[in-house]
C-alpha atoms as a PDB file:
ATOM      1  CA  UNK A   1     185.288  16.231  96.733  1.00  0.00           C
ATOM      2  CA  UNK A   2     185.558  20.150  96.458  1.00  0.00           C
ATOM      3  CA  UNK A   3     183.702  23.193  96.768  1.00  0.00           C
ATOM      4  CA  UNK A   4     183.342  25.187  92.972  1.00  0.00           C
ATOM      5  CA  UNK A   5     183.808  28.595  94.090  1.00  0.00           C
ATOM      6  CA  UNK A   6     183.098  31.479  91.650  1.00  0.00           C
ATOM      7  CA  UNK A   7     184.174  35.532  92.704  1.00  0.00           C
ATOM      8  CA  UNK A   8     187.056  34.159  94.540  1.00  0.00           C
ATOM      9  CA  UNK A   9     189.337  37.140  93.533  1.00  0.00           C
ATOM     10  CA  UNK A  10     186.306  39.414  93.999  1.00  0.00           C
ATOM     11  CA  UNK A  11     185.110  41.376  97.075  1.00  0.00           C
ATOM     12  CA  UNK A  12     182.864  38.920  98.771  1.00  0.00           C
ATOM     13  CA  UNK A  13     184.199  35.710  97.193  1.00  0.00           C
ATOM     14  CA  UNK A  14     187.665  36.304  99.092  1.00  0.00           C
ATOM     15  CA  UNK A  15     186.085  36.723 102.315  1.00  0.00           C
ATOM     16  CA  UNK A  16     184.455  33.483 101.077  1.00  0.00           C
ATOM     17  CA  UNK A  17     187.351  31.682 100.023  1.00  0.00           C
ATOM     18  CA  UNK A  18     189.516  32.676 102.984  1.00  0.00           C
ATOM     19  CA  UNK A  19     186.733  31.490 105.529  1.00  0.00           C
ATOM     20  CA  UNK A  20     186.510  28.075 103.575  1.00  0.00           C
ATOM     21  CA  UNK A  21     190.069  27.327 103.605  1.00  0.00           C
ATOM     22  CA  UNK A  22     190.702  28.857 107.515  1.00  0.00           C
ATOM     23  CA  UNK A  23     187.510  27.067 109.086  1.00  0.00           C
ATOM     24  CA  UNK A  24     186.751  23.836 106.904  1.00  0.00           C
ATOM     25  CA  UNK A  25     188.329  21.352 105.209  1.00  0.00           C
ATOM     26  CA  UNK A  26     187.345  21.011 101.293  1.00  0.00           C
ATOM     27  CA  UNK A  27     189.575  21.687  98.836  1.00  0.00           C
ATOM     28  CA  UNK A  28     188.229  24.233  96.743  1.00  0.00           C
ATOM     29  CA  UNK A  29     187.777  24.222  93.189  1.00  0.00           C
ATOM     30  CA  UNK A  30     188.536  28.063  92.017  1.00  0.00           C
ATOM     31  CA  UNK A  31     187.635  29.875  88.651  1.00  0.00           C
ATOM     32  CA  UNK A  32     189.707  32.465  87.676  1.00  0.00           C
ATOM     33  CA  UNK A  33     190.642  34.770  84.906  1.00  0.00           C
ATOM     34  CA  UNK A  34     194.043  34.787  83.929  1.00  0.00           C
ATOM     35  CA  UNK A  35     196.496  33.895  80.566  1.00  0.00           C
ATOM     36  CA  UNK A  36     198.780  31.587  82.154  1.00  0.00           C
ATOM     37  CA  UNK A  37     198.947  29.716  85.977  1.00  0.00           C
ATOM     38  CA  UNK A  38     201.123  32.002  87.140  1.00  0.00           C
ATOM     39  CA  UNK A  39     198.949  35.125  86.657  1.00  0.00           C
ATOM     40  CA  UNK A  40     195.732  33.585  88.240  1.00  0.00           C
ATOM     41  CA  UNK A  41     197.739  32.783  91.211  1.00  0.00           C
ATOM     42  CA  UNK A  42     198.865  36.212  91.699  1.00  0.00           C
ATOM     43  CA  UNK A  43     195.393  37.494  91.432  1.00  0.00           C
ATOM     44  CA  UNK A  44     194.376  35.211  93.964  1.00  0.00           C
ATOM     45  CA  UNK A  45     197.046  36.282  96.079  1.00  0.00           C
ATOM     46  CA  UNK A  46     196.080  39.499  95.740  1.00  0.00           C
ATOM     47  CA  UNK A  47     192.496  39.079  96.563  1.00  0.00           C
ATOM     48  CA  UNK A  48     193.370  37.163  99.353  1.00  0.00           C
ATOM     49  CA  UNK A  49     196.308  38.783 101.037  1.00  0.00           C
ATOM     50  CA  UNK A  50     194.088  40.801 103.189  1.00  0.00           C
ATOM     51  CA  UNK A  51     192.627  37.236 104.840  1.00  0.00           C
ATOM     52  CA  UNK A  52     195.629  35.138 105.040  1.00  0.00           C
ATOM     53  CA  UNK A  53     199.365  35.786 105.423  1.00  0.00           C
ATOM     54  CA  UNK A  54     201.827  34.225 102.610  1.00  0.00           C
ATOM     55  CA  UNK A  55     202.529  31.434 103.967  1.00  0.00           C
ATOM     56  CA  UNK A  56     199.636  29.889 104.822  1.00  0.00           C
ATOM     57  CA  UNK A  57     198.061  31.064 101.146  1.00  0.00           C
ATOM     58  CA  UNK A  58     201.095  28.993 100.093  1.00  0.00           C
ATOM     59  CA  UNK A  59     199.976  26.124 101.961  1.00  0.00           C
ATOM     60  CA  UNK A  60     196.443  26.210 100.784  1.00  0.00           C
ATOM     61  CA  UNK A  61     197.653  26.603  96.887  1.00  0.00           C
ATOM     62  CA  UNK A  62     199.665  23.866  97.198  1.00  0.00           C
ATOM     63  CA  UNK A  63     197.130  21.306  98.997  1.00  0.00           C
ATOM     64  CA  UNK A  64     193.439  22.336  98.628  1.00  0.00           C
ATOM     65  CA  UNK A  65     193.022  24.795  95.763  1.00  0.00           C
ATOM     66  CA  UNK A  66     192.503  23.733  92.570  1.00  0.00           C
ATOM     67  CA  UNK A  67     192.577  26.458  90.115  1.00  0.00           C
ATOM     68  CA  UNK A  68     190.658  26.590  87.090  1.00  0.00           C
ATOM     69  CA  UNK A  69     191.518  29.354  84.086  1.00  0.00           C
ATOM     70  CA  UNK A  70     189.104  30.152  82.237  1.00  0.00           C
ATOM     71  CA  UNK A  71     185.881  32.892  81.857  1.00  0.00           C
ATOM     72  CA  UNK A  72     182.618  32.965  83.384  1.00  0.00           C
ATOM     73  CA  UNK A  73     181.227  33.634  80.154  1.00  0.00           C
ATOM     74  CA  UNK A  74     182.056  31.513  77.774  1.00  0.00           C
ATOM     75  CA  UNK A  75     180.745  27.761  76.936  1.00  0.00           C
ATOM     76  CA  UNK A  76     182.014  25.116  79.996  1.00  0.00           C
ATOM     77  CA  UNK A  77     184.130  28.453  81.051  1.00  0.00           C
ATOM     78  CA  UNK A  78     186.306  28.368  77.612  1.00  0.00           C
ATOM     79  CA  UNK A  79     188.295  25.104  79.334  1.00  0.00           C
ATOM     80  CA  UNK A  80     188.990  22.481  77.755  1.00  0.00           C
ATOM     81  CA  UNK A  81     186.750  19.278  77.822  1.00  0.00           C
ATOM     82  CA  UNK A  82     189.265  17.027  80.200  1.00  0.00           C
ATOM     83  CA  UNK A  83     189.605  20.209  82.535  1.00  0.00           C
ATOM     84  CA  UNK A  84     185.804  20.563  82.503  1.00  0.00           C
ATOM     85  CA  UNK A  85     185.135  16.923  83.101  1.00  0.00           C
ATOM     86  CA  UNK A  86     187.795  17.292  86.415  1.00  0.00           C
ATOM     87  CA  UNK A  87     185.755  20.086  87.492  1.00  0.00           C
ATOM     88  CA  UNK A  88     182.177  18.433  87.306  1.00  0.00           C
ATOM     89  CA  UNK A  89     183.935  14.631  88.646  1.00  0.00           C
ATOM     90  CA  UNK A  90     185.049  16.511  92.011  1.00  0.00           C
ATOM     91  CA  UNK A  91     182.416  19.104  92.738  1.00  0.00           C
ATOM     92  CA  UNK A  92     180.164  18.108  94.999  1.00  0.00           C
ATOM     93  CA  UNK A  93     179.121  21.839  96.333  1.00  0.00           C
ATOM     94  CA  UNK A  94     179.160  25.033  94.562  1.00  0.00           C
ATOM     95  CA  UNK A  95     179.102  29.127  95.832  1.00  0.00           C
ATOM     96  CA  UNK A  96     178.441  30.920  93.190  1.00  0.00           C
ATOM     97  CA  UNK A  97     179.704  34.864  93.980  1.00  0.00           C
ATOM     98  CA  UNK A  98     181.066  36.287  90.359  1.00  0.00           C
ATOM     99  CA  UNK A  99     178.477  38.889  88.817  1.00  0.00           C
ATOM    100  CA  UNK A 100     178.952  41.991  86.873  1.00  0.00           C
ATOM    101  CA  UNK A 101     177.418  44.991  89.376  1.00  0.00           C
ATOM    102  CA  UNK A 102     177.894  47.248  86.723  1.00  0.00           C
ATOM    103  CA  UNK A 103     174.621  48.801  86.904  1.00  0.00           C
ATOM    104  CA  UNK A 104     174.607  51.193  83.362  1.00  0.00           C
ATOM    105  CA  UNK A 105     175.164  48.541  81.206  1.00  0.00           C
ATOM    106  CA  UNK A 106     172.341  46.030  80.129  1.00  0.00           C
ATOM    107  CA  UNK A 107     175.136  44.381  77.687  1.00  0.00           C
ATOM    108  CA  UNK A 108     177.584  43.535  80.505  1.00  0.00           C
ATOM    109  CA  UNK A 109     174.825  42.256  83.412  1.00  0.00           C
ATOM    110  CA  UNK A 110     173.339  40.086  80.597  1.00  0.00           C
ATOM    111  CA  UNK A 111     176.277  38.448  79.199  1.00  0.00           C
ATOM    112  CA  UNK A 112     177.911  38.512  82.512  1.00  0.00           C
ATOM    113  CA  UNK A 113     174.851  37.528  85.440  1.00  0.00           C
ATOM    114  CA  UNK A 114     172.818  35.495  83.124  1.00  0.00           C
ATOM    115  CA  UNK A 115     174.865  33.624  80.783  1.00  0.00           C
ATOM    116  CA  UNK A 116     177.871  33.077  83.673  1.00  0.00           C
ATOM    117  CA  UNK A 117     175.350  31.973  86.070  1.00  0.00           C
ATOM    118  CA  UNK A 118     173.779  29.321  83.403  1.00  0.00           C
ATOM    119  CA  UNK A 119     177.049  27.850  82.945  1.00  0.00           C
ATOM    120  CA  UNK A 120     177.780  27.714  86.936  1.00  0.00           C
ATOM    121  CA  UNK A 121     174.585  25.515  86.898  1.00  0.00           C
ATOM    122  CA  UNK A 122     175.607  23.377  84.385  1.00  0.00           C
ATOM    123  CA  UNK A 123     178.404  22.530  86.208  1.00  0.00           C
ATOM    124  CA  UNK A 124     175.712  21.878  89.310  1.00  0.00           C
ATOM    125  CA  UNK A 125     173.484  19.860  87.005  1.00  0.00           C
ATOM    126  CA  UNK A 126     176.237  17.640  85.237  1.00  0.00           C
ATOM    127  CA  UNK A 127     177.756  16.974  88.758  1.00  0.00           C
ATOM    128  CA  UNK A 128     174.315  16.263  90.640  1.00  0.00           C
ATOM    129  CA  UNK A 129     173.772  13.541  87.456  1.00  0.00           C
ATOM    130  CA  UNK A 130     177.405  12.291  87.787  1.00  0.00           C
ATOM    131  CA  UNK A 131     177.687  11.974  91.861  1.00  0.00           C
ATOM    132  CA  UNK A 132     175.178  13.950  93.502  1.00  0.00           C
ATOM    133  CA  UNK A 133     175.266  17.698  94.612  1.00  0.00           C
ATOM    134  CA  UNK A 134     175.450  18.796  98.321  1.00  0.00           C
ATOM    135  CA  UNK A 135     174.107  22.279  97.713  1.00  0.00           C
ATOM    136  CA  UNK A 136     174.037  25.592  95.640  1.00  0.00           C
ATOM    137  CA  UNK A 137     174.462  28.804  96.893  1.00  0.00           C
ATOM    138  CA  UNK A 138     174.470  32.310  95.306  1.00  0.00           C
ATOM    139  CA  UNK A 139     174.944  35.526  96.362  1.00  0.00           C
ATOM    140  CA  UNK A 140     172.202  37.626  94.698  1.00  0.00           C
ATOM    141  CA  UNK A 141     170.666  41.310  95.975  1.00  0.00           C
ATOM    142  CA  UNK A 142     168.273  42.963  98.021  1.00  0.00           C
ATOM    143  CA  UNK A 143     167.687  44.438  94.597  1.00  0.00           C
ATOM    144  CA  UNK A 144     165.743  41.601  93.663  1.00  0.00           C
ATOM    145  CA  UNK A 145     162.521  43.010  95.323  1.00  0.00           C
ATOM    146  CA  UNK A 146     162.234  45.997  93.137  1.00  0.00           C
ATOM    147  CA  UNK A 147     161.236  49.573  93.691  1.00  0.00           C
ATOM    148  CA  UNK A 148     159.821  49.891  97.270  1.00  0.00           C
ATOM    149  CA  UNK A 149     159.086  52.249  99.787  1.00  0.00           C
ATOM    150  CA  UNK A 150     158.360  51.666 103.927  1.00  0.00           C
ATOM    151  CA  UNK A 151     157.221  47.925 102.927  1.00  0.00           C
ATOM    152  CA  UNK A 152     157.969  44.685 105.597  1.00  0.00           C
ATOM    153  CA  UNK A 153     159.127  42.693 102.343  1.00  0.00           C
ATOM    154  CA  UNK A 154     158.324  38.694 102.981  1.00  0.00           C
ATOM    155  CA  UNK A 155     160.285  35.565 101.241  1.00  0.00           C
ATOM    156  CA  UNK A 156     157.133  35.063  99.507  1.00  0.00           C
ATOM    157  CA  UNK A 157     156.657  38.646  97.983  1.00  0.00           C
ATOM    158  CA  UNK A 158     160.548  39.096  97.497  1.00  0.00           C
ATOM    159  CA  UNK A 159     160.517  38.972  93.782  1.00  0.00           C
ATOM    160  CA  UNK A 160     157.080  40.244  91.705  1.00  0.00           C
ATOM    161  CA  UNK A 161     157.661  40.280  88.515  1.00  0.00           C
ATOM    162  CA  UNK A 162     155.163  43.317  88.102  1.00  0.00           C
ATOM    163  CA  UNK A 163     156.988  45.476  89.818  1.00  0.00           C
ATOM    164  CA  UNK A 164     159.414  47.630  88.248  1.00  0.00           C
ATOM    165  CA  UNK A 165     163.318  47.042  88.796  1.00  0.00           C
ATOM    166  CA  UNK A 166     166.309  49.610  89.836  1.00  0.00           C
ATOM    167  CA  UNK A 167     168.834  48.757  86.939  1.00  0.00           C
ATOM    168  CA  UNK A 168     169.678  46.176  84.887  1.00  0.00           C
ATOM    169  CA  UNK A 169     172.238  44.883  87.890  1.00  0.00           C
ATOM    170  CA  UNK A 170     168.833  43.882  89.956  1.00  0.00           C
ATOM    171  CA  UNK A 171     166.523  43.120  86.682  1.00  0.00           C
ATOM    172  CA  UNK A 172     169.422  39.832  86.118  1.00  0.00           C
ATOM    173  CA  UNK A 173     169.982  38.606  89.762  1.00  0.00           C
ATOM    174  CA  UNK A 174     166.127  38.420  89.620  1.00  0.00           C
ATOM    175  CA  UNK A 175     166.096  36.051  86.484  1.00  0.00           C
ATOM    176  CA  UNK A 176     168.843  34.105  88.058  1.00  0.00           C
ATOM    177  CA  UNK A 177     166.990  33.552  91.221  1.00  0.00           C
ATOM    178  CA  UNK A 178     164.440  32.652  88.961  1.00  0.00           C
ATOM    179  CA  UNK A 179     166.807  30.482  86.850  1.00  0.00           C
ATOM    180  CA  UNK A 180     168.291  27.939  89.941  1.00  0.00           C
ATOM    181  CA  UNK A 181     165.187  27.474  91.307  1.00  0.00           C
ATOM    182  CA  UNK A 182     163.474  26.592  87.839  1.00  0.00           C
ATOM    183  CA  UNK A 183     166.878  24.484  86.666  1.00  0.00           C
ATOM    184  CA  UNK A 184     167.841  22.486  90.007  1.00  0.00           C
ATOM    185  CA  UNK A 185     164.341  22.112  91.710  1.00  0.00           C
ATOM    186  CA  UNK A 186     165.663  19.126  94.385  1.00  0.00           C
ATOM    187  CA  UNK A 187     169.044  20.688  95.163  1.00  0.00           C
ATOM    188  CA  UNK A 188     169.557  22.487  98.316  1.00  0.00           C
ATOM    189  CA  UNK A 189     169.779  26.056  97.698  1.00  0.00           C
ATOM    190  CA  UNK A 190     170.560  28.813  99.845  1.00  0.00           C
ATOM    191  CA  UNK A 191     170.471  32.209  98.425  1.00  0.00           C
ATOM    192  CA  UNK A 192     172.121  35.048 100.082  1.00  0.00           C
ATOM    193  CA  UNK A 193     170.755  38.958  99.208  1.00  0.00           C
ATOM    194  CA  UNK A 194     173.518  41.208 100.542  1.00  0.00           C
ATOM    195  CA  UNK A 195     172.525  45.210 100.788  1.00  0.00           C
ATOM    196  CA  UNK A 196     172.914  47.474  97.635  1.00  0.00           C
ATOM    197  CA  UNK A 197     175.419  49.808  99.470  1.00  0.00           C
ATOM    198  CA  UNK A 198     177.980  47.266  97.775  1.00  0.00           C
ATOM    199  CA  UNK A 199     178.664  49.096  94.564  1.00  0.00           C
ATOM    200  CA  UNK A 200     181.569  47.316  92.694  1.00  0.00           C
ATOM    201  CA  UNK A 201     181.147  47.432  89.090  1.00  0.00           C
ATOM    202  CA  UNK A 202     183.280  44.320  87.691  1.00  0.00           C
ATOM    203  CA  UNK A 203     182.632  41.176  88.167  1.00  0.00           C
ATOM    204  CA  UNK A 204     185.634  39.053  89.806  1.00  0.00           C
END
């Protein structure tokens, strides 16, 4: 069984990906933009040649990464049905890092933070149905807990839904916190908030 790994040719999804493959042993199951094998590998090269050297990304490609082409966006990731149904069959564990952190555009966090993150838990919800899920993780945003100022923020009080947001990049990674917990209510979850000084606008 694998590890579904979104953002894996992103910022923080490389320094996932590379600690995966260097410290543990699943294969990982990778989605990635890209026309044609050969271009998705590159880009995953190039995300991850700062981690690993060549050959031992060469070693990993060829034994425990299995990648997927196809769009965060779109319905089952724009794959086709038997490459969907090989995804779900040997996921058992998913780390969802893609998001859009483009924080201007309402259009782009929406499409991109909301309707990607819906299909990552589809994935979760079809595979905890088929064989059980281990656990979902996804890298939200301090963000999350709105406009502040000199407050001792708790889990509890994290996200108020009265309170007004910084952008539309925070106003989304609040309704998808919202979303996993509402969707997959006995999964393990762990949710990670990194700091806003992270200020990427694509998503990987």
């Amino acid at each position: 069984m694998a590890i579904f790994l979104t953002g894996s040719t992103g910022y923080i999804g490389a320094h996932v990906a590379a600690n995966l493959l260097e410290t543990y042993k699943d294969p990982l199951n990778l989605l990635v933009r890209a026309q044609d094998p050969h271009e998705a590998e590159v880009r995953l090269w190039h995300a991850l040649q700062l981690h690993l050297d060549f050959p031992r990304f060469h070693n990993h490609l060829h034994t425990r990464i299995h990648i997927f082409r196809g769009d965060l966006t779109g319905p089952q990731f724009g794959i086709a049905d038997d490459d969907y149904g090989r995804l779900v069959q040997t996921t058992d564990s998913v780390i969802h890092c893609a998001a859009s952190l483009n924080r201007k555009s309402e259009k782009a966090c929406l499409n991109v933070n909301l309707r990607g993150t819906l299909e990552v838990v589809k994935v979760a919800l079809h595979a905890r149905d088929e064989h059980g899920l281990r656990r979902f993780s996804h890298v939200s945003t301090v963000a999350v807990a709105g406009k502040r100022s000199n407050e001792v923020v708790t889990e509890d009080k994290s996200i108020e839904w009265d309170r007004s947001d910084y952008d539309p990049y925070a106003r989304t990674k609040k309704f998808c916190e919202h979303m996993i917990r509402q969707l997959l209510p006995g999964t393990q979850k762990t949710i990670c908030r990194p700091s806003l000084v992270l200020g990427y606008s694509r998503y990987p």
